[in-house]
N, C-alpha and C. Protein backbone atom coordinates (compact mmCIF):
# COMPACT_ATOMS: atom_id res chain seq x y z
N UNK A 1 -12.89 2.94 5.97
CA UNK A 1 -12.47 1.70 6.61
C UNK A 1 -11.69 0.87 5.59
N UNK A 2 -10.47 0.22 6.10
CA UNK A 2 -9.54 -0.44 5.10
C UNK A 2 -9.44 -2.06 5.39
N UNK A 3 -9.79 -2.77 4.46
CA UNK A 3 -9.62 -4.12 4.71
C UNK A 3 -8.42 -4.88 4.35
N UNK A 4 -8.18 -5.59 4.43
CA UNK A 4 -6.59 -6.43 3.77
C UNK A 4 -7.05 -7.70 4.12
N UNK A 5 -6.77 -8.58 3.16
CA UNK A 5 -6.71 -9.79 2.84
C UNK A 5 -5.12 -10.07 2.45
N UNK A 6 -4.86 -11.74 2.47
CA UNK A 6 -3.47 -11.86 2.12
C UNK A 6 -3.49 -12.77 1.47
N UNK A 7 -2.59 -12.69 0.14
CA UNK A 7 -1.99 -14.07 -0.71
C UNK A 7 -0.66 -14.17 -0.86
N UNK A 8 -0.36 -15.45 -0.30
CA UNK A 8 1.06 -15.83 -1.14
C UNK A 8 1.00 -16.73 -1.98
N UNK A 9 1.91 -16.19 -2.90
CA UNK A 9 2.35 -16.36 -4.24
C UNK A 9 4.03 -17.17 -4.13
N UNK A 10 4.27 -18.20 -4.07
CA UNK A 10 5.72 -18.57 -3.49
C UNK A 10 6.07 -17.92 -2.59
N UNK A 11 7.36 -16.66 -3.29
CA UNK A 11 7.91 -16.08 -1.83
C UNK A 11 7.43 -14.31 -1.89
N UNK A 12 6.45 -14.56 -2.64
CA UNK A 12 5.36 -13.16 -2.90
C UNK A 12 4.34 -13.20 -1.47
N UNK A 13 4.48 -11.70 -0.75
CA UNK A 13 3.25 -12.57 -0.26
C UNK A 13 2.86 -10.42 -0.57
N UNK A 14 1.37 -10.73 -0.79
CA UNK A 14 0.53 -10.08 -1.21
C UNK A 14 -0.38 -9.18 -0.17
N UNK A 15 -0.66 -8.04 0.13
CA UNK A 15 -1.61 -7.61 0.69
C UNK A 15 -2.76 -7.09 -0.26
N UNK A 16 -4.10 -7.73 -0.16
CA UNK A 16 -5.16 -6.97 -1.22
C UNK A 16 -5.84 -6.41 0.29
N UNK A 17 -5.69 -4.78 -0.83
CA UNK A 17 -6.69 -4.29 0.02
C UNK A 17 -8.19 -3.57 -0.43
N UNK A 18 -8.47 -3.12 0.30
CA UNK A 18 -10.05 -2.57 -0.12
C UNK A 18 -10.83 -1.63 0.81
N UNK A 19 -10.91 -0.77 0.48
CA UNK A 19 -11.95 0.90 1.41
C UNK A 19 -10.39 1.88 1.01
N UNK A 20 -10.41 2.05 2.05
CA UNK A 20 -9.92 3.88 2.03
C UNK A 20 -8.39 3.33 2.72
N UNK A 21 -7.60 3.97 2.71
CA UNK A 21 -6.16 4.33 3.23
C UNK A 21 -5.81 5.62 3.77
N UNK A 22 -5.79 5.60 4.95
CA UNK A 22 -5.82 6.73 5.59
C UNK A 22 -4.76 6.83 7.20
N UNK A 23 -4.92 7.74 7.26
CA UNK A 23 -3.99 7.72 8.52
C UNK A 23 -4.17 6.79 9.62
N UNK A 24 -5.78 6.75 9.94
CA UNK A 24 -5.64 5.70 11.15
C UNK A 24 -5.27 4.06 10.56
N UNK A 25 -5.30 3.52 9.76
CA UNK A 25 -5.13 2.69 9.63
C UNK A 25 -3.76 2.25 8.95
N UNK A 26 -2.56 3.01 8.77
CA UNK A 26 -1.64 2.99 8.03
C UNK A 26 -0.83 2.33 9.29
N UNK A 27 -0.86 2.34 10.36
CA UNK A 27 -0.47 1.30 11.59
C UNK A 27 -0.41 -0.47 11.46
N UNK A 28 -2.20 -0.31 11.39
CA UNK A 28 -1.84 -2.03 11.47
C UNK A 28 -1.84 -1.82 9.87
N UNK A 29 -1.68 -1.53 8.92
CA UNK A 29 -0.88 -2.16 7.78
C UNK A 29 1.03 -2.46 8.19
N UNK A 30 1.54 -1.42 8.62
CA UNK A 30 2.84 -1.62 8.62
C UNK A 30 3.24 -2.80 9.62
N UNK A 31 2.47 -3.03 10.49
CA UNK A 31 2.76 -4.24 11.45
C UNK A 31 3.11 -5.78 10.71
N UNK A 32 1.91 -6.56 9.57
CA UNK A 32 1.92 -7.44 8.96
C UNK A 32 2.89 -7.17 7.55
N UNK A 33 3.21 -5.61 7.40
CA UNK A 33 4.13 -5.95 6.50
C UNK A 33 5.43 -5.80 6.81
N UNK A 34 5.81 -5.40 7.81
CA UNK A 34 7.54 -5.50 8.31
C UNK A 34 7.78 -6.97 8.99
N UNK A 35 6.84 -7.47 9.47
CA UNK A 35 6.67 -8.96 9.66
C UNK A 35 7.14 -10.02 8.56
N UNK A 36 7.18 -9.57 7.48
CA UNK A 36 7.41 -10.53 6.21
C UNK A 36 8.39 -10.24 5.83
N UNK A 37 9.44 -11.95 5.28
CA UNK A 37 10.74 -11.62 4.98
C UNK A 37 10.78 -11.78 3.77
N UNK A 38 9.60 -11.90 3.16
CA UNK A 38 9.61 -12.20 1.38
C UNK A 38 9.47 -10.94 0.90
N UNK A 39 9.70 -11.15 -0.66
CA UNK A 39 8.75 -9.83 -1.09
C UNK A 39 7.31 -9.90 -1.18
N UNK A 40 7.14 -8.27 -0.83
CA UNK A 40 5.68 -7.98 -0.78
C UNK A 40 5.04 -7.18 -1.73
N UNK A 41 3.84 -7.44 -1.78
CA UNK A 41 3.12 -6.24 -2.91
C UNK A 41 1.91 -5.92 -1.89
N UNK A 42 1.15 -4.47 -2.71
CA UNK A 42 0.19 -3.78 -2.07
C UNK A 42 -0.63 -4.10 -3.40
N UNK A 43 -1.64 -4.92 -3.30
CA UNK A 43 -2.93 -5.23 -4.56
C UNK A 43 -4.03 -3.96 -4.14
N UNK A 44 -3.93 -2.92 -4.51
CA UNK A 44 -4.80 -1.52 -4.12
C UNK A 44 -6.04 -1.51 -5.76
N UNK A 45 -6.42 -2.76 -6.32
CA UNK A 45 -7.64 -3.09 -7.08
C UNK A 45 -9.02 -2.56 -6.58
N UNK A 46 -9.27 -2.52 -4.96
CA UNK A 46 -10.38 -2.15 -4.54
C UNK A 46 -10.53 -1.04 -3.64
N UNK A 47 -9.36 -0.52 -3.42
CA UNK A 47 -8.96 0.86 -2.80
C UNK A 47 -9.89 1.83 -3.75
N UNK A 48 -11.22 2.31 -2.95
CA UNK A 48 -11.85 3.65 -3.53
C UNK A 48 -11.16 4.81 -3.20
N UNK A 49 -10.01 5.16 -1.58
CA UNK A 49 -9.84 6.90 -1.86
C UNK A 49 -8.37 6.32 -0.99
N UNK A 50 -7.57 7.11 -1.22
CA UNK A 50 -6.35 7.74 -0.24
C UNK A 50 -6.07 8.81 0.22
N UNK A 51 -6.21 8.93 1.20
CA UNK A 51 -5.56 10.25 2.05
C UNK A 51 -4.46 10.71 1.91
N UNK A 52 -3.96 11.90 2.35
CA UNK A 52 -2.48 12.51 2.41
C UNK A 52 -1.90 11.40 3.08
N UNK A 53 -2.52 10.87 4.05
CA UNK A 53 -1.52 10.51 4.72
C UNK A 53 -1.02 8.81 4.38
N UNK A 54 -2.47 8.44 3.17
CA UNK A 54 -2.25 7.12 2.68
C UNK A 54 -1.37 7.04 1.47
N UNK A 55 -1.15 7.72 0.65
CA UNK A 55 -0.24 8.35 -0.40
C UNK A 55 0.89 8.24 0.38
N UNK A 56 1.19 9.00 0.99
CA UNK A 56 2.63 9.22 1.76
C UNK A 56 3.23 8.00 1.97
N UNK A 57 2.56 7.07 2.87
CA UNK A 57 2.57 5.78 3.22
C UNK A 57 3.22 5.07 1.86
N UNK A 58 2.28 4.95 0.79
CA UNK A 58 2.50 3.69 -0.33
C UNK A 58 3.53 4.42 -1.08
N UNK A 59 3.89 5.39 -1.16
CA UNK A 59 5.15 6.11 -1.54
C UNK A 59 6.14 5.54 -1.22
N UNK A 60 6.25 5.40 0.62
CA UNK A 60 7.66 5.14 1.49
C UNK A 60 7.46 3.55 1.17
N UNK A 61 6.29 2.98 0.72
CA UNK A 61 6.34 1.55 0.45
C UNK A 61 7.15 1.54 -0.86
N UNK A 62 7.06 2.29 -1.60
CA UNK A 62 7.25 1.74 -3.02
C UNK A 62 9.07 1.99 -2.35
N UNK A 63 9.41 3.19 -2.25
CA UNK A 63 10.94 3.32 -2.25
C UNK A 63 11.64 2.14 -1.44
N UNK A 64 10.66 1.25 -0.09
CA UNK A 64 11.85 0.56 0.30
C UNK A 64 11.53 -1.09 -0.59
N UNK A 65 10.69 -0.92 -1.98
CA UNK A 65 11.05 -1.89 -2.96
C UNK A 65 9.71 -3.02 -2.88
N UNK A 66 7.92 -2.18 -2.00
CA UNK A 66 7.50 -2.83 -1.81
C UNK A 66 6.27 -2.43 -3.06
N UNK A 67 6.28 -3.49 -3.59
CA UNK A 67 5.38 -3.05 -5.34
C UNK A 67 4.42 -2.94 -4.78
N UNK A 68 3.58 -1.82 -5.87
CA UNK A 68 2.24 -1.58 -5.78
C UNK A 68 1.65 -1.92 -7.25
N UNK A 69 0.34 -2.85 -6.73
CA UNK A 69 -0.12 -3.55 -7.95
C UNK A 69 -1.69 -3.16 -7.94
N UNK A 70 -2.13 -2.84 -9.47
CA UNK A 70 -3.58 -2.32 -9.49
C UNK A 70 -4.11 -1.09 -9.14
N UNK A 71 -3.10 0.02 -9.16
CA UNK A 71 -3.04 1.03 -8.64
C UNK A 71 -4.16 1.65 -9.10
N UNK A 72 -5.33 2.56 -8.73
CA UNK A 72 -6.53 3.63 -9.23
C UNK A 72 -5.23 4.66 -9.71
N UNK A 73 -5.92 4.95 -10.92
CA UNK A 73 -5.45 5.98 -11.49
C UNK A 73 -5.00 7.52 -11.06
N UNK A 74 -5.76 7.71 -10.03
CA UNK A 74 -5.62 8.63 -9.43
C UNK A 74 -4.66 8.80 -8.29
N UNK A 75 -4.79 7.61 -7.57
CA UNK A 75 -3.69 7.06 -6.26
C UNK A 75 -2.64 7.19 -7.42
N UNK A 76 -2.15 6.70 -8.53
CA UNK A 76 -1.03 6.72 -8.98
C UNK A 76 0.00 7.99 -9.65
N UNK A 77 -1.62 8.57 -9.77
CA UNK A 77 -0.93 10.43 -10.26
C UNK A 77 -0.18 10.58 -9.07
N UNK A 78 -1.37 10.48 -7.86
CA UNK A 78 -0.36 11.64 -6.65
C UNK A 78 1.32 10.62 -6.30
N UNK A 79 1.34 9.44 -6.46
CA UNK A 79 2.22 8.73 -6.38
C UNK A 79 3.74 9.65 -7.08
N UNK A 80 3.12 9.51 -8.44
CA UNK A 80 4.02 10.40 -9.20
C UNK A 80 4.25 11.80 -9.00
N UNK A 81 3.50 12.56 -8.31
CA UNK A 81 3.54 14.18 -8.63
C UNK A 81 4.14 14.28 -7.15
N UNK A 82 3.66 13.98 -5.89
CA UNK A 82 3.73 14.38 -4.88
C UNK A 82 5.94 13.48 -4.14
N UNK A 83 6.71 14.36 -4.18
CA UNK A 83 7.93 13.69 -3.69
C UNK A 83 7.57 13.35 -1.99
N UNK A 84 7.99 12.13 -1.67
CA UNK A 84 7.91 11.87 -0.13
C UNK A 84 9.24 12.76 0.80
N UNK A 85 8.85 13.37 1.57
CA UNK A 85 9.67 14.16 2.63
C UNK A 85 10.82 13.16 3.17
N UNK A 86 12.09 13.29 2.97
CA UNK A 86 12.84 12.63 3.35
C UNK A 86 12.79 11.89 5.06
């Protein structure tokens, strides 16, 4: 189960999240964040696991310029190793 909380920071606005990232829930994340015309970050500090299909996700986040902050070490390997499918 994935929670999100939100901070803005001026024209930062922030998603912290916390549990798991996974396919069912990679929905209502993208809803509140294509909604925002600022920049955004993903605060993944309390994120315990990611799925294939949550990786994939914060991947296509990072390329269209949306930072990922606090990354688990591990979420950040597959970040790096795994290329997103065009």
């Amino acid at each position: 189960m994935l929670k999100t909380r939100m901070s803005i920071q001026g024209d930062l606005t922030i998603f912290l999240l916390s549990g798991r990232i996974d396919g069912e829930c990679i929905s209502q994340l993208e809803k509140p964040i294509s909604a925002e015309k600022g920049r955004v970050a993903l605060d993944l500090g309390e994120v315990t696991i990611a799925g294939l299909a949550g990786v994939r996700f914060l991947a296509r986040c990072e390329q269209t310029g949306i930072k990922i902050q606090n990354c688990p070490a591990m979420i950040s390997l597959f970040l790096f190793v795994w290329p997103v499918p065009g």
